[in-house]
C-alpha atoms as a PDB file:
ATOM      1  CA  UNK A   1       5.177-108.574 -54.884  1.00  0.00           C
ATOM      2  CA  UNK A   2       5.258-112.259 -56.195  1.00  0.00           C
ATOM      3  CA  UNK A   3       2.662-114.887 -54.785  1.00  0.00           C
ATOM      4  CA  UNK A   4       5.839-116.867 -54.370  1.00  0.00           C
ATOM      5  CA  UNK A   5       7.715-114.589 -52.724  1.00  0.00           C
ATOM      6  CA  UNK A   6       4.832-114.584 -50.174  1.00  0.00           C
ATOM      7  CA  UNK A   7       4.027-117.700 -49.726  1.00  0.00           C
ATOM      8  CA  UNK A   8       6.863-120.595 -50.541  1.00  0.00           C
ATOM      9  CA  UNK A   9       5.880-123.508 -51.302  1.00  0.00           C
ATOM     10  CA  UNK A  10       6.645-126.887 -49.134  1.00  0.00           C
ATOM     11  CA  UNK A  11       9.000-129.488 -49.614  1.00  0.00           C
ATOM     12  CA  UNK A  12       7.361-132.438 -50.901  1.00  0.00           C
ATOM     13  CA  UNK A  13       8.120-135.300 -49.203  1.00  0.00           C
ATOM     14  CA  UNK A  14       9.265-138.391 -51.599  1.00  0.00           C
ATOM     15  CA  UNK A  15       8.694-140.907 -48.615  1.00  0.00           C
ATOM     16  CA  UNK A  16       5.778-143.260 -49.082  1.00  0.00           C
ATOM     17  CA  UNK A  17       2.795-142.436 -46.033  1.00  0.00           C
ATOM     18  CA  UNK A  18       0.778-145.365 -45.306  1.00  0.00           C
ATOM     19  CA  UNK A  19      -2.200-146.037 -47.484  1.00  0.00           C
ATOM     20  CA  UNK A  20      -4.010-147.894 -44.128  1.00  0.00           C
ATOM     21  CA  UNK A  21      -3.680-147.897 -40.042  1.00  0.00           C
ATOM     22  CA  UNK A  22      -5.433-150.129 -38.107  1.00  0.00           C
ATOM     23  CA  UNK A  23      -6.488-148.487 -34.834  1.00  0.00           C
ATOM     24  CA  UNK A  24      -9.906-148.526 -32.486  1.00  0.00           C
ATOM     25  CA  UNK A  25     -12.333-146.140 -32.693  1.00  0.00           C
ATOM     26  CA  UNK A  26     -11.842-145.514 -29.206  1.00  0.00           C
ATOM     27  CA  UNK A  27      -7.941-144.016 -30.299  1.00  0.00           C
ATOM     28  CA  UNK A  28      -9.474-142.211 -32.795  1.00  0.00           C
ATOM     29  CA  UNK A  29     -11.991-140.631 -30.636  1.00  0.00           C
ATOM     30  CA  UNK A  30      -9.265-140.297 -28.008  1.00  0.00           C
ATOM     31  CA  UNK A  31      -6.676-138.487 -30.660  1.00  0.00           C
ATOM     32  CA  UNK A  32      -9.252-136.263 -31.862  1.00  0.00           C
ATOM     33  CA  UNK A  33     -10.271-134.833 -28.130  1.00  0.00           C
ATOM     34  CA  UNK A  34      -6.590-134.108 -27.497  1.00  0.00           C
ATOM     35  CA  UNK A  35      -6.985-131.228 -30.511  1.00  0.00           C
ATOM     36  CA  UNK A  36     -10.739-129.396 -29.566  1.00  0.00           C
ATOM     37  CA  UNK A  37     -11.457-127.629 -26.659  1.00  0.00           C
ATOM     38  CA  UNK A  38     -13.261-129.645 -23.598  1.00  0.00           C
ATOM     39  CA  UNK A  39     -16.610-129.750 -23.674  1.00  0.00           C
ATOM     40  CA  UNK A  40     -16.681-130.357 -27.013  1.00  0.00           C
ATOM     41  CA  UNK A  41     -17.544-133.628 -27.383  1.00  0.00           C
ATOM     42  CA  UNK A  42     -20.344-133.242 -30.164  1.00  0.00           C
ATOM     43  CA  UNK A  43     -17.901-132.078 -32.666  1.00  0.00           C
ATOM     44  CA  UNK A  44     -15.386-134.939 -32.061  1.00  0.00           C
ATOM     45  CA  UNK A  45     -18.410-137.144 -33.066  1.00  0.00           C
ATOM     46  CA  UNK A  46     -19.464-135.000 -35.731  1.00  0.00           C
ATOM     47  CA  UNK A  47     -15.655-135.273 -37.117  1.00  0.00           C
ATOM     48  CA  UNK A  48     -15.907-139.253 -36.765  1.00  0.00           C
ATOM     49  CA  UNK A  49     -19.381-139.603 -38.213  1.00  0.00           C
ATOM     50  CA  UNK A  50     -18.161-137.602 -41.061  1.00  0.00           C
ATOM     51  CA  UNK A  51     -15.058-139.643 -42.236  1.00  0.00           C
ATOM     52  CA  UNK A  52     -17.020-142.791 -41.694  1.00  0.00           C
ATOM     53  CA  UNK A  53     -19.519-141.368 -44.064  1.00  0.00           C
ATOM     54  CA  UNK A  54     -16.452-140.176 -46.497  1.00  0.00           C
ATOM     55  CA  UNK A  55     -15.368-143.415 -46.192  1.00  0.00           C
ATOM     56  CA  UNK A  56     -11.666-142.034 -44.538  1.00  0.00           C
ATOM     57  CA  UNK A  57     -12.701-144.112 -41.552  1.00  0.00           C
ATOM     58  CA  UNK A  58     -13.805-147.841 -42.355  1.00  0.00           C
ATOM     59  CA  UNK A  59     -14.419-150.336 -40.273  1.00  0.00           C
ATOM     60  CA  UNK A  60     -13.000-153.886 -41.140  1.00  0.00           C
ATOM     61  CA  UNK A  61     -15.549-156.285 -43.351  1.00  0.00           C
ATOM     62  CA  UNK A  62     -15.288-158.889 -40.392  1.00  0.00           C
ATOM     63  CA  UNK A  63     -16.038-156.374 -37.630  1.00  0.00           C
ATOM     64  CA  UNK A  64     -19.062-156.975 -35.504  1.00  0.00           C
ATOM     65  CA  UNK A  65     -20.404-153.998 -34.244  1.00  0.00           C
ATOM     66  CA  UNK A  66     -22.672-154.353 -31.091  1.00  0.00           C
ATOM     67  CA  UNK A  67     -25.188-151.435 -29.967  1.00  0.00           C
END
């Protein structure tokens, strides 16, 4: 058997995605509880501390950001 007769390979999508959304990290946080289980709240802030370090999640230059 073929490894592309068992796995096919996806249809790659021409359209252009978005290189930047602007959101709060309150609707990120928000999003990313509506996919783990309840409870779970330390990996929903692991996941956000993580991009931020990555740099996938920036905040803007001009943000203040109060403690």
């Amino acid at each position: 058997m073929q490894h592309s007769e068992v796995f096919s390979t996806p249809e790659r999508s021409m359209t252009v995605a978005p290189t930047r959304v602007t959101t709060t990290l309150y609707d990120v946080m928000a999003a990313l509880q509506t996919v783990v289980e309840p409870e779970e709240d330390a990996l929903v802030v692991a996941i956000v501390a993580a991009w931020l370090r990555s740099g996938r999640l920036r905040f803007p230059e001009d943000a203040t950001i109060a403690a």
